[in-house]
N, C-alpha and C. Protein backbone atom coordinates (compact mmCIF):
# COMPACT_ATOMS: atom_id res chain seq x y z
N UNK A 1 58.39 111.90 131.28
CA UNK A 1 57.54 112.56 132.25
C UNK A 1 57.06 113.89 131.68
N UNK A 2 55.57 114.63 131.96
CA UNK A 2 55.11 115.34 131.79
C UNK A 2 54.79 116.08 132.80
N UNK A 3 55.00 117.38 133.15
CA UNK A 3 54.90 118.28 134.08
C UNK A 3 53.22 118.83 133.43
N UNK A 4 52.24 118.76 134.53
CA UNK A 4 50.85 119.41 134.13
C UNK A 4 50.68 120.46 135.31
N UNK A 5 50.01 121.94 134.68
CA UNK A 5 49.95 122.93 135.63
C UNK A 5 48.38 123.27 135.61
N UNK A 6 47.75 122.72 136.77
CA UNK A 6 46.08 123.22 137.35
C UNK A 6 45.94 124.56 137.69
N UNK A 7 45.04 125.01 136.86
CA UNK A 7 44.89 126.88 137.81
C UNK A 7 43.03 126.41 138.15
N UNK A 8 43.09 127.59 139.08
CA UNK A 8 41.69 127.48 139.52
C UNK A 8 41.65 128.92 139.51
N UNK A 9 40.54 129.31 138.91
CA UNK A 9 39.59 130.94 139.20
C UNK A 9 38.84 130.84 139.89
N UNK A 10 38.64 131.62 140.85
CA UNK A 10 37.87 131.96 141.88
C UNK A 10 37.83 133.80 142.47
N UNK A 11 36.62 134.00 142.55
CA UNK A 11 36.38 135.30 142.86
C UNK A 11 36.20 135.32 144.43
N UNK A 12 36.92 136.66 144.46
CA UNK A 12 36.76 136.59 146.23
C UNK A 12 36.41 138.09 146.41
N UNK A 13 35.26 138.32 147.32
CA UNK A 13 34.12 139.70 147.47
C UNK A 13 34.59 139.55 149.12
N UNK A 14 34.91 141.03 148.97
CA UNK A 14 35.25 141.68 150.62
C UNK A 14 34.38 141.47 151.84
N UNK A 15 32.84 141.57 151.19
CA UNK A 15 31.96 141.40 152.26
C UNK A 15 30.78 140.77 152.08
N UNK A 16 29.72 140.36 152.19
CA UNK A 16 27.89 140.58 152.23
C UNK A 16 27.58 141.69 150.98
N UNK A 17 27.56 142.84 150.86
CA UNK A 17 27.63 143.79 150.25
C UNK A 17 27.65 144.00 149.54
N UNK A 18 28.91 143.38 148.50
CA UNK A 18 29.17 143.01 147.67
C UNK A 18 28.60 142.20 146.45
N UNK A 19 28.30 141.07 146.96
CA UNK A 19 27.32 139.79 146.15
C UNK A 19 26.38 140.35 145.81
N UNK A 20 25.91 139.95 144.57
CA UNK A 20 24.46 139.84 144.56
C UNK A 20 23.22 139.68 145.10
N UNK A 21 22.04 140.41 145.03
CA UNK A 21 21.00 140.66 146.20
C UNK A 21 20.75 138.75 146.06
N UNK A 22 20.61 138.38 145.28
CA UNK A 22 20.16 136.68 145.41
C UNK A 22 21.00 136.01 146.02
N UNK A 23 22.60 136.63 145.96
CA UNK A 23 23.20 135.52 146.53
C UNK A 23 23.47 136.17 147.84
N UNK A 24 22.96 137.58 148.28
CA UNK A 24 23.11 137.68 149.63
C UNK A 24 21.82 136.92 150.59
N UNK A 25 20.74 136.68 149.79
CA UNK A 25 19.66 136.21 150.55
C UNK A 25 19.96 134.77 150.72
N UNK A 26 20.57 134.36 149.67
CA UNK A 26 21.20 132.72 150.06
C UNK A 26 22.30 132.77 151.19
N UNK A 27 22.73 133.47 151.32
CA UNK A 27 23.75 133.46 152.41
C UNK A 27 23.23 133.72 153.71
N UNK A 28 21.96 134.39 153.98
CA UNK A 28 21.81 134.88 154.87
C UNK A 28 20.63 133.51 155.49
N UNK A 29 20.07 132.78 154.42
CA UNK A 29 19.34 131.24 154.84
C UNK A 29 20.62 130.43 155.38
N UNK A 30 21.60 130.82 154.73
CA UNK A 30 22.72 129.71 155.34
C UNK A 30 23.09 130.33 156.77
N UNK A 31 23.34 131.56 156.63
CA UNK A 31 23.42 131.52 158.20
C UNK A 31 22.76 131.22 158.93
N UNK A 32 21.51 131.36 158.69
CA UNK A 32 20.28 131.21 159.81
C UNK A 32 20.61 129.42 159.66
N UNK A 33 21.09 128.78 159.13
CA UNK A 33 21.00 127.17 159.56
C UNK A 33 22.39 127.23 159.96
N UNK A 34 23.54 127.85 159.64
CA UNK A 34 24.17 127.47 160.26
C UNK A 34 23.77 127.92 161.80
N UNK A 35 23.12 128.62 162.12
CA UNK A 35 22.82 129.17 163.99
C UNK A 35 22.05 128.11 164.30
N UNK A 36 21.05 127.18 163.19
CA UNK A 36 20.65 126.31 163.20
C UNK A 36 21.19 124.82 164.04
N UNK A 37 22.68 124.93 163.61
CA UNK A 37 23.28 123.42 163.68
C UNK A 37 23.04 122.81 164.97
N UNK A 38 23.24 121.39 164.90
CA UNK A 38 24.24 120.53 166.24
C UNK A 38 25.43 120.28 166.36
N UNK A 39 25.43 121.10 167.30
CA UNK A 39 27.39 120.72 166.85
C UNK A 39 27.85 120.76 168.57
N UNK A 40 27.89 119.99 169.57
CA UNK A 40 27.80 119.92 170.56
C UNK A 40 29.50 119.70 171.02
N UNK A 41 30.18 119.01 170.23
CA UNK A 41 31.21 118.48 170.40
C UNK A 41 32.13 119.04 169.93
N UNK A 42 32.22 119.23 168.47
CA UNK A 42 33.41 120.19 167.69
C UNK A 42 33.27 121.95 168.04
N UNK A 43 32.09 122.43 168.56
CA UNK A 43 32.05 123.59 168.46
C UNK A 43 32.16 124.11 167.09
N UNK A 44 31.73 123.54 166.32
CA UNK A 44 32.11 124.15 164.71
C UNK A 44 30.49 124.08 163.72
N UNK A 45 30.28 125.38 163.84
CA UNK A 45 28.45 125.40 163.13
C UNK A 45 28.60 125.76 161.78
N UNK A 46 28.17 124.78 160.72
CA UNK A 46 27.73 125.28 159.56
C UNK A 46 26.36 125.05 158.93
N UNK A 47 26.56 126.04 157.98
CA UNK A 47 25.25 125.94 157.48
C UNK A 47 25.39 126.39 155.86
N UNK A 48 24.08 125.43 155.05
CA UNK A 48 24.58 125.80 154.04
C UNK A 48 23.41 126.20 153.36
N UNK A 49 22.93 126.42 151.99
CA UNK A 49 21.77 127.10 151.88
C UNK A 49 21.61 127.24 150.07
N UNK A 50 20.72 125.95 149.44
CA UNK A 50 20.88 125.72 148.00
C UNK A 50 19.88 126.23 147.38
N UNK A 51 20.03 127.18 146.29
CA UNK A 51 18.89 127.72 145.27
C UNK A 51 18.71 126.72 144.68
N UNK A 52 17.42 126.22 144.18
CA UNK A 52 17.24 125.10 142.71
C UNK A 52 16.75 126.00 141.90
N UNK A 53 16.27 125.24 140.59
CA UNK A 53 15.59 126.33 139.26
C UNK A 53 14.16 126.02 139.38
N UNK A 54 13.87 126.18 140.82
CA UNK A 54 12.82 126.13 140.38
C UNK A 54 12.22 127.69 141.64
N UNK A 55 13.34 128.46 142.23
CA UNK A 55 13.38 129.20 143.24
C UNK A 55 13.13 128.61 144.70
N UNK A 56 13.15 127.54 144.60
CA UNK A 56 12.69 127.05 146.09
C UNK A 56 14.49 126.76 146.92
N UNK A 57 14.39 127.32 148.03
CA UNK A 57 15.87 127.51 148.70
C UNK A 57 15.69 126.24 149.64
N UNK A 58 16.58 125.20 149.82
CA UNK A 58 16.81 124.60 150.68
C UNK A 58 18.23 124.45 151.46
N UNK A 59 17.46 124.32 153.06
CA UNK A 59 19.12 125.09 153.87
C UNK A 59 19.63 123.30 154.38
N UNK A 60 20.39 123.45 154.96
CA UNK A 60 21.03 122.31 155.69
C UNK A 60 21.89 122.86 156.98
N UNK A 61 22.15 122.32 158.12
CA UNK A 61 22.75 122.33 158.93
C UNK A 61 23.97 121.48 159.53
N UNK A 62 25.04 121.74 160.05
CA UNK A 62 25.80 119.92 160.69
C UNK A 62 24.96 119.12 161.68
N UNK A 63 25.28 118.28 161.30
CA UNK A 63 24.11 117.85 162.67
C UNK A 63 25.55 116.63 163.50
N UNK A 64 25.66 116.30 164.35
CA UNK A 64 26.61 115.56 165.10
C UNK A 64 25.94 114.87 165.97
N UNK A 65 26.75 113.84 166.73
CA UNK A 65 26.64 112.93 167.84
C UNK A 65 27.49 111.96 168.07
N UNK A 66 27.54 111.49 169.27
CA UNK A 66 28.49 111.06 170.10
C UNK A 66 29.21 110.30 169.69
N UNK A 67 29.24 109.72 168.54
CA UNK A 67 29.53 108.58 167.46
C UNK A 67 30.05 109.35 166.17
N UNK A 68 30.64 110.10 166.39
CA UNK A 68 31.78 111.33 165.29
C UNK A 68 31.11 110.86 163.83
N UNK A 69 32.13 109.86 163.68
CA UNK A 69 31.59 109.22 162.19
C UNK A 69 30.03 109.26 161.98
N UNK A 70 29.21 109.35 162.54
CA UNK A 70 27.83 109.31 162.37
C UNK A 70 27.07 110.68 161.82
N UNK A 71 27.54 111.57 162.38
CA UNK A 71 27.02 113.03 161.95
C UNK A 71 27.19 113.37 160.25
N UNK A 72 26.20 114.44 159.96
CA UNK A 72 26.06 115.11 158.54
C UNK A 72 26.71 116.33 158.66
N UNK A 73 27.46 116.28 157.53
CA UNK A 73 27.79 117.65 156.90
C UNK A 73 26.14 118.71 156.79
N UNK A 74 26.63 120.05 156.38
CA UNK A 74 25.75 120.98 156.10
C UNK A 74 25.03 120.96 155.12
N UNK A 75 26.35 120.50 154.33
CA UNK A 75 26.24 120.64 152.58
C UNK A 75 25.48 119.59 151.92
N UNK A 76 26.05 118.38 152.47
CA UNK A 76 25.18 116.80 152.25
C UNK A 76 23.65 117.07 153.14
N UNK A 77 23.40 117.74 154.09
CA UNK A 77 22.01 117.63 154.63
C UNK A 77 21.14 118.22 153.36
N UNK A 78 21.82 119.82 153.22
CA UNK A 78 20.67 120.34 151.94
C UNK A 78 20.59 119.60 150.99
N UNK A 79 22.16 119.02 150.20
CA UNK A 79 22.03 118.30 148.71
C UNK A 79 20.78 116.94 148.91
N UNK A 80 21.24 116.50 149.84
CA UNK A 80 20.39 115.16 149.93
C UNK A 80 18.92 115.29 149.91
N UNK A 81 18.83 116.49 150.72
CA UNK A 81 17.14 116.59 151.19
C UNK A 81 16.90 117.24 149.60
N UNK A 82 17.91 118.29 148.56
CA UNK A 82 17.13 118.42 147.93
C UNK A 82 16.59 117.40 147.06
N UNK A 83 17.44 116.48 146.89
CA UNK A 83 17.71 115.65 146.14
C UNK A 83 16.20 114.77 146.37
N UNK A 84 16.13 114.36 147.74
CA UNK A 84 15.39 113.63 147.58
C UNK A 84 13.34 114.32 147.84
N UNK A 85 13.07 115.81 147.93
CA UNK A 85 12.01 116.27 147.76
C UNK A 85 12.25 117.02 146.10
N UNK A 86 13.07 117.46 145.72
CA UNK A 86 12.62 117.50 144.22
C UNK A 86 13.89 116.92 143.41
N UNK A 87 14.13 115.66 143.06
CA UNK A 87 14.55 114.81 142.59
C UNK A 87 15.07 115.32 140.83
N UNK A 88 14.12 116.16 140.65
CA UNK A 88 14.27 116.43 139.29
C UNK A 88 14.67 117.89 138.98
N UNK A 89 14.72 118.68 139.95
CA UNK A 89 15.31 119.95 139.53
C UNK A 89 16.63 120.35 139.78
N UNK A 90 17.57 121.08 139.24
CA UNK A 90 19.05 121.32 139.05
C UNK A 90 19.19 122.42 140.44
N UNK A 91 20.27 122.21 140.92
CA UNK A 91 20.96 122.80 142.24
C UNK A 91 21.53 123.77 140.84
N UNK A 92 21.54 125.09 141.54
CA UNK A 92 22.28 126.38 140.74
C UNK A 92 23.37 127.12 141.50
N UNK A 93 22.70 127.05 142.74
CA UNK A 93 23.79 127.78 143.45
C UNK A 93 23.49 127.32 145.17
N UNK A 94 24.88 127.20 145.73
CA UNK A 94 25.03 126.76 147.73
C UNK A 94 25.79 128.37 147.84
N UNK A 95 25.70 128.31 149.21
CA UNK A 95 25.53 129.50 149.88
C UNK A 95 26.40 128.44 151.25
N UNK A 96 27.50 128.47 151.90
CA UNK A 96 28.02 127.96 152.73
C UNK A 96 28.59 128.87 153.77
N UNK A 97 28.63 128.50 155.33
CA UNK A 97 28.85 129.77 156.18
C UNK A 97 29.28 128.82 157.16
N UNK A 98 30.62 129.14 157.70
CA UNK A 98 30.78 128.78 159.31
C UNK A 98 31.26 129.22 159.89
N UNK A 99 30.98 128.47 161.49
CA UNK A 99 31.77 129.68 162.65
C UNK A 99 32.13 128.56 163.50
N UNK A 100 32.70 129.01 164.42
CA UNK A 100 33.43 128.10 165.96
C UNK A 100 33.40 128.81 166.88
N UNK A 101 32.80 128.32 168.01
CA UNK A 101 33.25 128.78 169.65
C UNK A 101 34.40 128.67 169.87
N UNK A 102 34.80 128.08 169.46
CA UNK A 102 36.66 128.22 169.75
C UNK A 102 36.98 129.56 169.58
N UNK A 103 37.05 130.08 168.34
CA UNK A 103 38.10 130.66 167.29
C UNK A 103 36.84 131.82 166.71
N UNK A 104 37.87 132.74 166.10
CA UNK A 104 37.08 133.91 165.08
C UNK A 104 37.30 132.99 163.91
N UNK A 105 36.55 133.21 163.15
CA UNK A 105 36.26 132.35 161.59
C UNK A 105 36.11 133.63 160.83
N UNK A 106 37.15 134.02 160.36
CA UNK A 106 37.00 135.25 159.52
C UNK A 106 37.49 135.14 157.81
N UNK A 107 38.03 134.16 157.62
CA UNK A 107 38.38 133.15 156.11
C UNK A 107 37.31 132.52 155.89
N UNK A 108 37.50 132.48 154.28
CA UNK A 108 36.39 131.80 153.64
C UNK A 108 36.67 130.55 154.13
N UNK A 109 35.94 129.40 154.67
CA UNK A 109 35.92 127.80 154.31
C UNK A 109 35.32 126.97 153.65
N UNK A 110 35.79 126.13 152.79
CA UNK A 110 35.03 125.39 151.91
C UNK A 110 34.92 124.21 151.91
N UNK A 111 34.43 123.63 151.48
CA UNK A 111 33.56 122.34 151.79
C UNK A 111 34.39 121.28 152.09
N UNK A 112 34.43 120.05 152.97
CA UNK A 112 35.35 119.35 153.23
C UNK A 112 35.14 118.24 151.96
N UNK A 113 35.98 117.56 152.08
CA UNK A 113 36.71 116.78 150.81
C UNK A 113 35.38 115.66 150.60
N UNK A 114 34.55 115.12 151.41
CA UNK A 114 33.26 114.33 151.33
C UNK A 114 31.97 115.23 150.58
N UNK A 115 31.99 116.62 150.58
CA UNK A 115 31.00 117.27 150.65
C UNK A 115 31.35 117.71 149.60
N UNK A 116 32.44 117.90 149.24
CA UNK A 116 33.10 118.29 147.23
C UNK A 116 32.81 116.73 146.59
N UNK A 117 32.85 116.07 146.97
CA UNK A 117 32.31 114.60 146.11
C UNK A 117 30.59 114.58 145.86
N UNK A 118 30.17 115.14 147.19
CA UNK A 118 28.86 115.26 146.70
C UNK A 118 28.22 115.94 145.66
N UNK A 119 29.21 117.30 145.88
CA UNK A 119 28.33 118.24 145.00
C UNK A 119 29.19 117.70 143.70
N UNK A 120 30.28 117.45 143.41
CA UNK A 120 30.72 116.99 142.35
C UNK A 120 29.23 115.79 141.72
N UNK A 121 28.87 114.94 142.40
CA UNK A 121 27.90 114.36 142.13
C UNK A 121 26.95 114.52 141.49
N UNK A 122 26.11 115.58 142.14
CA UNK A 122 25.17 116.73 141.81
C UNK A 122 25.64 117.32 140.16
N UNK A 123 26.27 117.96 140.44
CA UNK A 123 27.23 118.42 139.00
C UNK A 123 26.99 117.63 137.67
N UNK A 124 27.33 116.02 138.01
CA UNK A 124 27.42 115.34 136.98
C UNK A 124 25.95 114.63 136.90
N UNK A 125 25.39 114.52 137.85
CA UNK A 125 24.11 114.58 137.71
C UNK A 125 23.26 115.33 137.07
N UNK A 126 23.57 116.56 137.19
CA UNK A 126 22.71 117.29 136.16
C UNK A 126 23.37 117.89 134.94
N UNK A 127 23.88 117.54 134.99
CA UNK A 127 25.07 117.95 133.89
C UNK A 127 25.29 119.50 133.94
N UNK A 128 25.57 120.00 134.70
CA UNK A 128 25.34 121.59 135.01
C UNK A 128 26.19 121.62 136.13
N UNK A 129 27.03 122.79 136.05
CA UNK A 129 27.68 123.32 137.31
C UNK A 129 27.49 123.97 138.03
N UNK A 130 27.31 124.59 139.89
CA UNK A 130 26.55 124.36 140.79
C UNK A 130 27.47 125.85 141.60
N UNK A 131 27.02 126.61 140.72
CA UNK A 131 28.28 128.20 141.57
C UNK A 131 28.14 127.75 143.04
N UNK A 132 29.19 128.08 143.90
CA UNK A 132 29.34 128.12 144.98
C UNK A 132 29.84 129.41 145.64
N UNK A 133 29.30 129.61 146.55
CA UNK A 133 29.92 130.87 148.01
C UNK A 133 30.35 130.32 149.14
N UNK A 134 31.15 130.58 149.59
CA UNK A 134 32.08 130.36 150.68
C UNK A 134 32.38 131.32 151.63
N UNK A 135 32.20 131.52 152.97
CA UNK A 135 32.67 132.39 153.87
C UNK A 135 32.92 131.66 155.46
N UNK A 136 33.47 132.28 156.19
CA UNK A 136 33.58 131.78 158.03
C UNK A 136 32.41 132.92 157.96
N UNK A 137 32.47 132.99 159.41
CA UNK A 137 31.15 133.51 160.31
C UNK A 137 31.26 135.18 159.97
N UNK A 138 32.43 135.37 159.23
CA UNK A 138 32.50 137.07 159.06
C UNK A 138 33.56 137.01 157.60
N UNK A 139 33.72 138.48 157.53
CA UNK A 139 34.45 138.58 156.52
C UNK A 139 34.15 138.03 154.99
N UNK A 140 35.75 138.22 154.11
CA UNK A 140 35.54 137.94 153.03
C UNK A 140 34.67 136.33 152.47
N UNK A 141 34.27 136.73 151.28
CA UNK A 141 33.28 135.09 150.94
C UNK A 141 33.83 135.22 148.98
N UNK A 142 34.07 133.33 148.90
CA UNK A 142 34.82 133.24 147.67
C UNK A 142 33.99 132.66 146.89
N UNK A 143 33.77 132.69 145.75
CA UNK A 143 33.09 132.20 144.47
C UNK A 143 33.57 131.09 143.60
N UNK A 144 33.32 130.54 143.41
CA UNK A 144 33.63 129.00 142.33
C UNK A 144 32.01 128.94 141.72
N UNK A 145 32.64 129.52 140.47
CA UNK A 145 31.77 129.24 139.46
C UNK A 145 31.02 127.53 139.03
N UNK A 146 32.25 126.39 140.04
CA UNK A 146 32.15 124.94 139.50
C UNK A 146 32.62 124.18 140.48
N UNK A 147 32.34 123.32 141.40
CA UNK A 147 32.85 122.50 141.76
C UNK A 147 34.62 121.67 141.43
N UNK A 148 34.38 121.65 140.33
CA UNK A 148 35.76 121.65 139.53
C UNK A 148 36.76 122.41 139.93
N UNK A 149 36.43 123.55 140.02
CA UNK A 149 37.66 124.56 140.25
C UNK A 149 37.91 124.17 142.05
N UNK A 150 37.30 123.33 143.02
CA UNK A 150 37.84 123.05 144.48
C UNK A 150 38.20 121.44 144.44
N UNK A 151 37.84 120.73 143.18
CA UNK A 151 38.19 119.31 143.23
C UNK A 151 38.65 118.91 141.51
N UNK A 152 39.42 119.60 141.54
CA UNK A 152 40.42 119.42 139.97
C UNK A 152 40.62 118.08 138.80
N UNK A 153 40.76 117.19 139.98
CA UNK A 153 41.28 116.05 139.50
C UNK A 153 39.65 115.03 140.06
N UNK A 154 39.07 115.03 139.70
CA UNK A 154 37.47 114.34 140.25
C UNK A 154 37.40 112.94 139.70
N UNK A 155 37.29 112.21 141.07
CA UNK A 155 37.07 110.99 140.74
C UNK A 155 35.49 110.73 140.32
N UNK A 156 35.10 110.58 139.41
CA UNK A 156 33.27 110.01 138.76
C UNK A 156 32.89 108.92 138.25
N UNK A 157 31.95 108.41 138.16
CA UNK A 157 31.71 107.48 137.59
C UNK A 157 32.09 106.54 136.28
N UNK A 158 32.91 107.64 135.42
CA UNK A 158 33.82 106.95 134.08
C UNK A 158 34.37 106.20 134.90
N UNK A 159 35.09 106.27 135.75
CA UNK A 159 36.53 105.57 136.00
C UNK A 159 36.22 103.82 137.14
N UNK A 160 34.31 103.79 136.99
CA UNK A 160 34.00 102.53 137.28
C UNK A 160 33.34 101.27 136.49
């Protein structure tokens, strides 16, 4: 037996403030979709908000309905739509934001385990890695330079 030890780097910025003026304007499209969302049922709004290279920002929202399993992630609404209006240009950087009527959302949250496959996707799709930001509705917001560093062990297409 072999004992293997995963580290992940990740930067974590106190506020808005902090980031970069580009990646505060991406954050601030993600909020505006996350205020955007449908989220009727979970009470839980996100929104997410993708630079391509070509400067054109596309946001995404959750969208839900009465049929749970049926609803979109934030993250899959932007990737997909970018995916499918410019097909050919590289995702550089998401901008992710949520909140709840429940609860204060003051921790970063990051993408649920369907929505790290996507962008893992993306990733290997363009052969390029896809910085990410992470925040709740306030507070600190975390950095991943890579998809990789939130899904370590990535299942892809070699392994079919």
């Amino acid at each position: 037996m072999k004992e293997v030890k995963i580290e992940t780097k990740l930067k974590v910025y106190d506020g808005m403030s902090e980031l970069p003026i580009n990646v505060q304007e991406l954050m601030e499209s993600a909020i505006l979709a996350r205020d955007n969302a449908y989220a009727p049922y979970s009470k839980f709004k996100v929104g997410a908000a993708i630079l391509l290279d070509n400067n054109e920002i596309i946001i995404g929202s959750n969208q839900e309905n009465a049929s749970y399993p049926s609803g979109l992630c934030a993250e899959r609404t932007a990737i997909y739509y970018a995916g499918a209006k410019y097909p050919t240009n590289n995702i550089l950087k998401m901008a992710i934001t949520a909140s709840s009527q429940n609860q204060v959302t003051d921790k970063p949250i990051p993408p649920c385990g369907a929505c790290r496959q996507t962008i893992a996707e993306y990733e290997i799709k363009q052969n390029q890695s896809i910085s990410l930001y992470f925040m709740g509705a306030k507070g600190k917001i975390v950095e991943s330079d890579s998809l990789a560093n939130l899904l370590p062990l990535l299942f892809d297409n070699s392994v079919l």
